[in-house]
Protein backbone atom coordinates (compact mmCIF):
# COMPACT_ATOMS: atom_id res chain seq x y z
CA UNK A 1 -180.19 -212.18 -33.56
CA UNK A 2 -181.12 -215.97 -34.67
CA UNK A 3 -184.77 -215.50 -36.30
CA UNK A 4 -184.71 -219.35 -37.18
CA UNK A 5 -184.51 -220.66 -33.78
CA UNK A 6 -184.14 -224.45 -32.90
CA UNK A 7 -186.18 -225.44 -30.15
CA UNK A 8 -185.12 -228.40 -27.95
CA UNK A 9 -187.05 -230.20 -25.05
CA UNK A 10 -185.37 -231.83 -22.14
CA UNK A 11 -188.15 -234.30 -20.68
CA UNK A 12 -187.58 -235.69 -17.75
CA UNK A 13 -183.82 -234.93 -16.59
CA UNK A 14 -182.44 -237.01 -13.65
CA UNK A 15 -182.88 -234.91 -10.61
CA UNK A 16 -185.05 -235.53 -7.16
CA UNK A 17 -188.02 -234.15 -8.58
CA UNK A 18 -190.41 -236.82 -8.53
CA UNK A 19 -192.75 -235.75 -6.02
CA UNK A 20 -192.26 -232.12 -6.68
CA UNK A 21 -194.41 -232.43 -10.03
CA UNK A 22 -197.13 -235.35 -10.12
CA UNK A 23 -197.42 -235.20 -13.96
CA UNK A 24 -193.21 -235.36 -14.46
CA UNK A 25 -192.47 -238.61 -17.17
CA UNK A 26 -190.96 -241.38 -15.14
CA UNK A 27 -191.74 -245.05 -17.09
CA UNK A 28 -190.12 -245.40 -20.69
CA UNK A 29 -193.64 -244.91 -22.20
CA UNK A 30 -194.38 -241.41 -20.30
CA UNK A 31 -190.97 -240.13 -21.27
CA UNK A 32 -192.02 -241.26 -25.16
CA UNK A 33 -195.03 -240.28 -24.82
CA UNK A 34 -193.46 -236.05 -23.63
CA UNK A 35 -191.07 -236.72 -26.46
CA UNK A 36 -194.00 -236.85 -29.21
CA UNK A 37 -195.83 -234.11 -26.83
CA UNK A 38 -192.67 -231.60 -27.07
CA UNK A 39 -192.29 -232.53 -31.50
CA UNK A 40 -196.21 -231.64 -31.79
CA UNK A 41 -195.82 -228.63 -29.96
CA UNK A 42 -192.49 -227.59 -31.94
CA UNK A 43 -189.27 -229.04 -30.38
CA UNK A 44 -186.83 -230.15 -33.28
CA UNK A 45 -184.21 -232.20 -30.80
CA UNK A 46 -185.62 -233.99 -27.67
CA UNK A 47 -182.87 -234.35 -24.68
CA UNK A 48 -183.80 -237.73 -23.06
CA UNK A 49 -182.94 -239.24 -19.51
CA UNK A 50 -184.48 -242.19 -18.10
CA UNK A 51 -186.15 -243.38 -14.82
CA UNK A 52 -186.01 -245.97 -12.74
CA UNK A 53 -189.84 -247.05 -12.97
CA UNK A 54 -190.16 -248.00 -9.24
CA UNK A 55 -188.58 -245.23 -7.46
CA UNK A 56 -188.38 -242.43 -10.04
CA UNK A 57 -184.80 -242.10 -9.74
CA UNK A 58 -182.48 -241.42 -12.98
CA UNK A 59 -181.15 -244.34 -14.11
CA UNK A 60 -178.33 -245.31 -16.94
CA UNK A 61 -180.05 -248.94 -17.96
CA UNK A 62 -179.74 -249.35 -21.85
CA UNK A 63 -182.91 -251.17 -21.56
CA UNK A 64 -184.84 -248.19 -20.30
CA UNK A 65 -183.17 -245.90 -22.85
CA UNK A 66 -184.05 -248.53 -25.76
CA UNK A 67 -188.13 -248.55 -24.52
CA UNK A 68 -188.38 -244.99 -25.38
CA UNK A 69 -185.77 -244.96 -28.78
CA UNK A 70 -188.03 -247.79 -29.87
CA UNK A 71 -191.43 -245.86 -28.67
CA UNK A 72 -190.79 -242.46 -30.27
CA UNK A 73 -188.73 -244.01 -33.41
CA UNK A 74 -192.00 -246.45 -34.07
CA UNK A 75 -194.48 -243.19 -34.59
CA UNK A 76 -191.93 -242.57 -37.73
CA UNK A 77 -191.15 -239.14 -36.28
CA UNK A 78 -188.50 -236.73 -37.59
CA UNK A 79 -187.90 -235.26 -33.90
CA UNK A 80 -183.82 -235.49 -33.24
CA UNK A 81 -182.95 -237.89 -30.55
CA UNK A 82 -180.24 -236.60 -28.44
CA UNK A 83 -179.18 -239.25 -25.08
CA UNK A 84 -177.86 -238.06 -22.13
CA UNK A 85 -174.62 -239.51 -21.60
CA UNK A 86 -173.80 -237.84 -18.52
CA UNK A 87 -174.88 -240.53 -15.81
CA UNK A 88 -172.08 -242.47 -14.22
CA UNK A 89 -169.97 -239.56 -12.82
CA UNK A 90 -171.81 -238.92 -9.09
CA UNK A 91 -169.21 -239.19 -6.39
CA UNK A 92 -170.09 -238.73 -3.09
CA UNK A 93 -167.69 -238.81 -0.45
CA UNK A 94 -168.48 -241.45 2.80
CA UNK A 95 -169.23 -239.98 6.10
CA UNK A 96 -166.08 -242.23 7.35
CA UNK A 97 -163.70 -242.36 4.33
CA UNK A 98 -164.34 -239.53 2.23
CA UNK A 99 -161.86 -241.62 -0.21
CA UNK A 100 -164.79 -243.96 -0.77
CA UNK A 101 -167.92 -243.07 -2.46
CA UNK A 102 -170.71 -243.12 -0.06
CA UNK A 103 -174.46 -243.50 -1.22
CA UNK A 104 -175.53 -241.48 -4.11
CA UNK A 105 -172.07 -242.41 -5.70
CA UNK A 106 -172.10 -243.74 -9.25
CA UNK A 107 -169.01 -243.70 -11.23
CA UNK A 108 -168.20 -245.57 -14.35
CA UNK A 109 -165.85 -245.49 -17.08
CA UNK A 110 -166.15 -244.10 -20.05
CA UNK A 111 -167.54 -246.83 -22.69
CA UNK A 112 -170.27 -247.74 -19.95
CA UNK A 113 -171.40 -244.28 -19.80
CA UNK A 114 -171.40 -244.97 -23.82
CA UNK A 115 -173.25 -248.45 -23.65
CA UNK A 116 -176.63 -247.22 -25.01
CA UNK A 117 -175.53 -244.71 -27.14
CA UNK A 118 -173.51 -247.54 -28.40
CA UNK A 119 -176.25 -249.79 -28.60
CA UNK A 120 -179.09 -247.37 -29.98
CA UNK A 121 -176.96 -244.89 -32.22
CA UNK A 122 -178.72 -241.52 -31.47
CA UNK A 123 -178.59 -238.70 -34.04
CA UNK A 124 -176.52 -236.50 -30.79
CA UNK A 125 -175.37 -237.41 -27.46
CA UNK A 126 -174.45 -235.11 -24.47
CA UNK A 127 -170.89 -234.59 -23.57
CA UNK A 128 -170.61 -232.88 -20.33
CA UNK A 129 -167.06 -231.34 -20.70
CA UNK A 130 -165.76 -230.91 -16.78
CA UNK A 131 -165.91 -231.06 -13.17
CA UNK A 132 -168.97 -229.34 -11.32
CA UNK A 133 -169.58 -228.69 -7.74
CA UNK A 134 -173.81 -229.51 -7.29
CA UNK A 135 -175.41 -227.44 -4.80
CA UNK A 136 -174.04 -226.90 -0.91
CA UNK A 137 -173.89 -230.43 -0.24
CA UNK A 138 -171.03 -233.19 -0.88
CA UNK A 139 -172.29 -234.09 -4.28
CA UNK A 140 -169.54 -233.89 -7.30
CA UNK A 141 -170.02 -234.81 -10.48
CA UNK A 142 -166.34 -235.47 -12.08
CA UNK A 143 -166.00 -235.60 -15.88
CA UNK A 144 -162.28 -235.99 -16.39
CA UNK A 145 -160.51 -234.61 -19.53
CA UNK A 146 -158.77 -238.00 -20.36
CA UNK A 147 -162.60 -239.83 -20.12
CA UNK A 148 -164.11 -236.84 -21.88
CA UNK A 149 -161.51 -237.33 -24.46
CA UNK A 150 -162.30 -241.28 -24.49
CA UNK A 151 -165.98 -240.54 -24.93
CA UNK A 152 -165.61 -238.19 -28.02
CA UNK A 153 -163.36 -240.05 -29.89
CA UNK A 154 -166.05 -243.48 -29.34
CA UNK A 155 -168.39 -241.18 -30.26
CA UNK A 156 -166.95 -240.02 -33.19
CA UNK A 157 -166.56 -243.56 -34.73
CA UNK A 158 -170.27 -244.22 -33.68
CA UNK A 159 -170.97 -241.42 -36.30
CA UNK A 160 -173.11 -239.79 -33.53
CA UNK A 161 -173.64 -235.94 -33.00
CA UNK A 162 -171.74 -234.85 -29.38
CA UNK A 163 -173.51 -232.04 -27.86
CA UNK A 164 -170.83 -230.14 -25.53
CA UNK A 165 -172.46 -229.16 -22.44
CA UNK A 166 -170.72 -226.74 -20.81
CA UNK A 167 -171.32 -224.99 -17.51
CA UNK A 168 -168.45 -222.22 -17.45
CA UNK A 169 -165.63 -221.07 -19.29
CA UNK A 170 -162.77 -223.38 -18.62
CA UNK A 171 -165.43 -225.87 -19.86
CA UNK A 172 -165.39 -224.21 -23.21
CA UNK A 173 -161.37 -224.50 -23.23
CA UNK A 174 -161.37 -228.30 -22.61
CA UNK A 175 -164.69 -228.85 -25.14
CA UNK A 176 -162.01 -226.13 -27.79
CA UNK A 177 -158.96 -228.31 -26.84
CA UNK A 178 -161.07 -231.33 -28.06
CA UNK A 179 -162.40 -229.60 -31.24
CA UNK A 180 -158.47 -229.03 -31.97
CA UNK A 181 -157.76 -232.32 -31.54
CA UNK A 182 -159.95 -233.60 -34.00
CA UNK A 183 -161.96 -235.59 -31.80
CA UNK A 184 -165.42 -233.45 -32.45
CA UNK A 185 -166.51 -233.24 -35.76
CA UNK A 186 -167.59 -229.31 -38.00
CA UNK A 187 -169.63 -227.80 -37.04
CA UNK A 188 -169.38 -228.34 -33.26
CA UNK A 189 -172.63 -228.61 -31.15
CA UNK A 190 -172.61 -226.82 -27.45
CA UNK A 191 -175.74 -226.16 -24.96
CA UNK A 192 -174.32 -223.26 -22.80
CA UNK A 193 -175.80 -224.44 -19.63
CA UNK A 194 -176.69 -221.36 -17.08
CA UNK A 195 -177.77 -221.09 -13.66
CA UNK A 196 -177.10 -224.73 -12.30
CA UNK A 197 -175.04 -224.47 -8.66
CA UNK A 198 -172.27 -224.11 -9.42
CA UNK A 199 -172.15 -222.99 -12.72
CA UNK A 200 -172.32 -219.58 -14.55
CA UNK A 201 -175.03 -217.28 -13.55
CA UNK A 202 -178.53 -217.63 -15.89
CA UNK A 203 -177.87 -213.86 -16.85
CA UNK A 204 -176.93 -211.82 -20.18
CA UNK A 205 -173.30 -211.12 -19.13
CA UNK A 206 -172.48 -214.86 -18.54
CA UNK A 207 -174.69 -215.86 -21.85
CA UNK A 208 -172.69 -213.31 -23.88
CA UNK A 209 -169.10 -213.89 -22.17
CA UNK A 210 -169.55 -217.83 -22.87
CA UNK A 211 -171.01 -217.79 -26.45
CA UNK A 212 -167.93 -215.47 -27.10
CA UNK A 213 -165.69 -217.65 -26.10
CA UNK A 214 -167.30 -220.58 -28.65
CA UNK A 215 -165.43 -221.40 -31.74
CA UNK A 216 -166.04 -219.89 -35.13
CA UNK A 217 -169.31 -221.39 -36.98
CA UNK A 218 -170.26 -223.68 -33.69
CA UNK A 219 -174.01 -223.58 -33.35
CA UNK A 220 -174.88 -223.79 -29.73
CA UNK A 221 -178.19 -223.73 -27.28
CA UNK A 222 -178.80 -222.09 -23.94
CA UNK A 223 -181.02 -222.19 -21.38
CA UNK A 224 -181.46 -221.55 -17.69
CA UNK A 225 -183.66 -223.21 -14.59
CA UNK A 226 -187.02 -222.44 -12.92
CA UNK A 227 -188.35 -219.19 -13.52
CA UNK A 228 -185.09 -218.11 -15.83
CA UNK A 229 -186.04 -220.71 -18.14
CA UNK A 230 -188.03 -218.17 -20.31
CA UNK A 231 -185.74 -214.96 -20.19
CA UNK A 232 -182.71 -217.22 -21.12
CA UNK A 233 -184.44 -218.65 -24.02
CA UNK A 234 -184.93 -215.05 -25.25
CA UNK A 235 -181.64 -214.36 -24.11
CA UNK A 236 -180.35 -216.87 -26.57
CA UNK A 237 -182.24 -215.84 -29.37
CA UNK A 238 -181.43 -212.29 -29.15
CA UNK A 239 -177.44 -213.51 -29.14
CA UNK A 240 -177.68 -215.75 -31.91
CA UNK A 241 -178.33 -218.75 -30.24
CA UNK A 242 -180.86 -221.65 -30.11
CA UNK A 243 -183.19 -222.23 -26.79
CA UNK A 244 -183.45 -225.08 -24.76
CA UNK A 245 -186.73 -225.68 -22.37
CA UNK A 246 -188.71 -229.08 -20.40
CA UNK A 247 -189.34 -230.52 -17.15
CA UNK A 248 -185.13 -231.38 -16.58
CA UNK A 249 -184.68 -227.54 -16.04
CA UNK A 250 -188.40 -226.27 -15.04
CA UNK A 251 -191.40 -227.62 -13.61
CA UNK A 252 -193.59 -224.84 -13.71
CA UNK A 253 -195.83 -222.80 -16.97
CA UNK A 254 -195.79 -219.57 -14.43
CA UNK A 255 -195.83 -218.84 -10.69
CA UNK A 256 -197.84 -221.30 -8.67
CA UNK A 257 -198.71 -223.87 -12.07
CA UNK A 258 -196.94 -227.37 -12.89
CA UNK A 259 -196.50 -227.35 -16.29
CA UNK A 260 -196.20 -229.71 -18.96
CA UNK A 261 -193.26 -230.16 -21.63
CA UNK A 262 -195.84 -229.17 -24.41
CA UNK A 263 -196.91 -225.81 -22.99
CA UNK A 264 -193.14 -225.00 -22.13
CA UNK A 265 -192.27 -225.54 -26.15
CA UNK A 266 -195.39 -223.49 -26.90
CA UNK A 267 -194.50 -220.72 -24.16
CA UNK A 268 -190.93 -220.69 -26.15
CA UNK A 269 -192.33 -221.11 -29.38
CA UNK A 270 -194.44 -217.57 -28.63
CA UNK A 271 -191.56 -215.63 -27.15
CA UNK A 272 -189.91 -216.69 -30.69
CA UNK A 273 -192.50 -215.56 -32.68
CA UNK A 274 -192.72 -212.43 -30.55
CA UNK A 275 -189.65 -211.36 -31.01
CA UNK A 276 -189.99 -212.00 -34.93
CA UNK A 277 -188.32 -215.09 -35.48
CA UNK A 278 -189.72 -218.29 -36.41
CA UNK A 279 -189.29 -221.99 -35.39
CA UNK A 280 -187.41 -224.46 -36.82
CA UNK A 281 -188.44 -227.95 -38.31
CA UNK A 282 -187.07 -231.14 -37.28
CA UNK A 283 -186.18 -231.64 -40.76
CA UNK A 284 -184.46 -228.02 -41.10
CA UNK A 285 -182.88 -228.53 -38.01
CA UNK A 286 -180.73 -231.97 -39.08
CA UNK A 287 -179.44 -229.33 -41.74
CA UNK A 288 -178.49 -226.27 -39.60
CA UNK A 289 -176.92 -228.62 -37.10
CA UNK A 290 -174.84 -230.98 -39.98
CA UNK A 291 -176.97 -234.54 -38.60
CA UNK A 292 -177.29 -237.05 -40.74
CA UNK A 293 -180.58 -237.45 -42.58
CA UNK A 294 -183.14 -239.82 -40.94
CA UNK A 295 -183.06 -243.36 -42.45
């Protein structure tokens, strides 16, 4: 069991789920502003997507990103920043040539999925290491290993933190293969991500066969959506892990309530203290997880 337990808060995410949750950050300043929210009420490491303003979409604009760096970095907060770097690999295939994307498609290279991790050097950016079917629709969102290689290496030289997401176990091979290639950095960083269609099941025999499968001396997160959001970040705790919660993977405090990303840190920050652990600081955290110190 981990009884010093990282939390981290993933704000906003990037789904369609605007209108499902009239409180969920959209502008650069709301997303700050749930960044600051999720530090006071514990979160070490903040996972951060961004919105188009107007329609609530997720967007990739460096501008966006660089509103709510600049926001959060200005209150002289310790909270880790950790950017998304996962937009710009959406393909969906057209009604009448399923060889060209059709709307909801958005594929990029590598460096421009980079540009404002690049351009705002984040203590850790998300490396989503594979391919993923999303839901029972066309949707497909394609990380290939020769980009994902591309990626870590620029990442690397930008001295910034990856954070492997992985969503099953040939995931963890490619994120190893990396590792052995000398492209990520000691101690490697992974959020085991649970639950997601089509990924491993949100449940204790996929947690433990996963985290098994993780190198020697990699720390790693977990977490799982909706209503699994809580039993997974016990789940994680109880395996050794560190928990992940927010609005990206849950929108509601219990059955029937929209929540906020301060009472979801606060929910995990009781399970933690519940199950006799405590919570890590921001500052403890840069430590356990080998992050520079803040300037």
């Amino acid at each position: 069991m981990n009884r010093d337990v990282i939390i981290t808060c993933a704000v906003t995410g990037a789904a369609d789920s605007a209108a499902k949750h009239p409180g969920l950050p959209i502008t650069p300043k709301q997303i700050a502003e749930a960044c600051l929210e999720a530090e006071s009420a514990g979160a070490a490491m903040v996972h951060i997507h961004v919105r188009d303003p107007k329609t609530g979409k997720g967007s990739r604009h460096p501008a966006l990103f660089r509103e709510v760096v600049e926001i959060v970095r200005a209150r002289n907060t310790d909270v880790i920043i950790n950017l998304t770097a996962g937009m710009g690999g959406d393909f969906v295939p057209g009604k009448d040539n399923p060889a060209i994307g059709g709307p909801g498609t958005d594929i990029v290279g590598a460096m421009e999925r980079l540009a404002h991790v690049e351009e705002l050097l984040p203590d850790v950016c998300s490396l989503d290491c594979g391919t993923l079917n999303f839901g029972m629709g066309d949707e497909v969102y394609i990380n290939t290993s020769a980009c994902l290689a591309a990626m870590a290496k620029r990442v690397q030289e930008l001295g910034v933190k990856p954070e492997l997401e992985v969503f099953d176990l040939g995931q963890i091979r490619l994120a190893r293969h990396l590792v052995d290639q000398g492209l990520i950095d000691s101690p490697p960083l992974f959020q085991v991500c649970l639950g997601l269609a089509w990924s491993a099941g949100a449940d204790t025999a996929s947690m433990l066969a996963m985290t098994n499968a993780l190198p020697d001396g990699a720390n790693w997160f977990s977490f799982g959506p909706g209503n699994l959001q809580m039993p997974m970040a016990a789940q994680a705790m109880v395996l050794g892990g560190n928990v992940r919660v927010g609005l990206e993977d849950n929108l509601y405090l219990k059955k029937g309530v929209l929540a906020s990303n301060g009472q979801l840190v606060e929910k995990a920050a009781h399970i933690i203290d519940q199950l006799g652990g405590r919570v890590v600081s921001a500052k403890e955290a840069r430590v356990k997880l080998s992050l520079k110190a803040k300037s």
